[in-house]
Protein backbone atom coordinates (compact mmCIF):
# COMPACT_ATOMS: atom_id res chain seq x y z
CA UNK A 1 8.77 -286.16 -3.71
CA UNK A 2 9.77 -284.01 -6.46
CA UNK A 3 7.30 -281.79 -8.17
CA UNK A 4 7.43 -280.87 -12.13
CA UNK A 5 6.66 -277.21 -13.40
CA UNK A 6 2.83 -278.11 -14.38
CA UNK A 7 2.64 -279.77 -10.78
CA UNK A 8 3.38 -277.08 -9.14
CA UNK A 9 1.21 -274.28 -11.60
CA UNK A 10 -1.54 -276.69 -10.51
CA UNK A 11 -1.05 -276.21 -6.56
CA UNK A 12 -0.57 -272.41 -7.29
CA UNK A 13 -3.79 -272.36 -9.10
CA UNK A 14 -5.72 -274.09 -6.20
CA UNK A 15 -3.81 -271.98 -3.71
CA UNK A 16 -5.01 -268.60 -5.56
CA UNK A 17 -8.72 -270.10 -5.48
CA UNK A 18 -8.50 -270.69 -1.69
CA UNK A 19 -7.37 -267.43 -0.75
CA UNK A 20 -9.74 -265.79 -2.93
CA UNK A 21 -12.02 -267.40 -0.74
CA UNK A 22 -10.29 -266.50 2.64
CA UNK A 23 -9.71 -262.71 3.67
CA UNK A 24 -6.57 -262.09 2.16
CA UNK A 25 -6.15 -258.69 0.41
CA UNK A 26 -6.38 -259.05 -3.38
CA UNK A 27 -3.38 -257.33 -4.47
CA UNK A 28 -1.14 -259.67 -2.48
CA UNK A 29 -2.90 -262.90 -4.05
CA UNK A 30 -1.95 -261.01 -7.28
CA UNK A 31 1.76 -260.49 -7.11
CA UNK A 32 2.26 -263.88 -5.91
CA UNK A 33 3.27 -262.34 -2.41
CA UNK A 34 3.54 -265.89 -1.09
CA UNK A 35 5.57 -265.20 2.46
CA UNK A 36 3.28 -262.35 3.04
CA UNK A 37 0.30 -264.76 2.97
CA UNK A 38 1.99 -267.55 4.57
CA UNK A 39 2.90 -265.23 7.42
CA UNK A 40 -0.84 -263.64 7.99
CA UNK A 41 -2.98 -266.58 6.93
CA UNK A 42 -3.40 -267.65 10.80
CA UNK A 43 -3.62 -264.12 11.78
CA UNK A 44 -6.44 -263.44 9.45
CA UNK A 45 -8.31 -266.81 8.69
CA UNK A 46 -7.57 -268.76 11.97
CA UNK A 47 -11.44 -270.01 11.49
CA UNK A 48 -11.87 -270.64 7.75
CA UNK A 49 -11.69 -274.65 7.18
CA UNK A 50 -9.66 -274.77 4.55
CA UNK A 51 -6.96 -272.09 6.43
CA UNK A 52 -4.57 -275.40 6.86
CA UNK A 53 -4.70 -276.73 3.05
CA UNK A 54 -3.58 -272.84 2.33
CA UNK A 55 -1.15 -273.06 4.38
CA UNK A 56 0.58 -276.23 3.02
CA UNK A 57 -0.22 -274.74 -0.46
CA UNK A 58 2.03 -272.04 0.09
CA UNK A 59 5.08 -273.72 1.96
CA UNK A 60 4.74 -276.28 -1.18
CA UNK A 61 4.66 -273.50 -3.61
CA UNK A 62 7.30 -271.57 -1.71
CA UNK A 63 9.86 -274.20 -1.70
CA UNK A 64 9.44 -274.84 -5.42
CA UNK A 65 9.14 -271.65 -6.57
């Protein structure tokens, strides 16, 4: 499947809602420090229900970036 620009500012905008919602510190969520996050999203948010739909946010968003 490939992705267009706007599809992919449109996973990055859900993905920024979601970890706003998850305890992820702000200033990483900020500078778009996507392998930071995708590296301590288990670590920190193991629990949170929507932990997996972050996670495949971010390898999505990571790929196409």
């Amino acid at each position: 499947m490939i992705l267009n620009e706007e599809d992919i500012r449109r996973k990055e905008s859900a993905l920024v809602t979601i970890l706003e919602m998850m305890d992820m510190p702000q200033p990483r969520i900020e500078r778009k420090d996507w392998q930071w996050c995708l590296r301590n999203i288990k670590v920190r948010n193991s629990d949170h229900p929507m932990c997996l739909t972050a996670e495949e946010l971010l390898r999505c968003v990571i790929k196409y970036k």
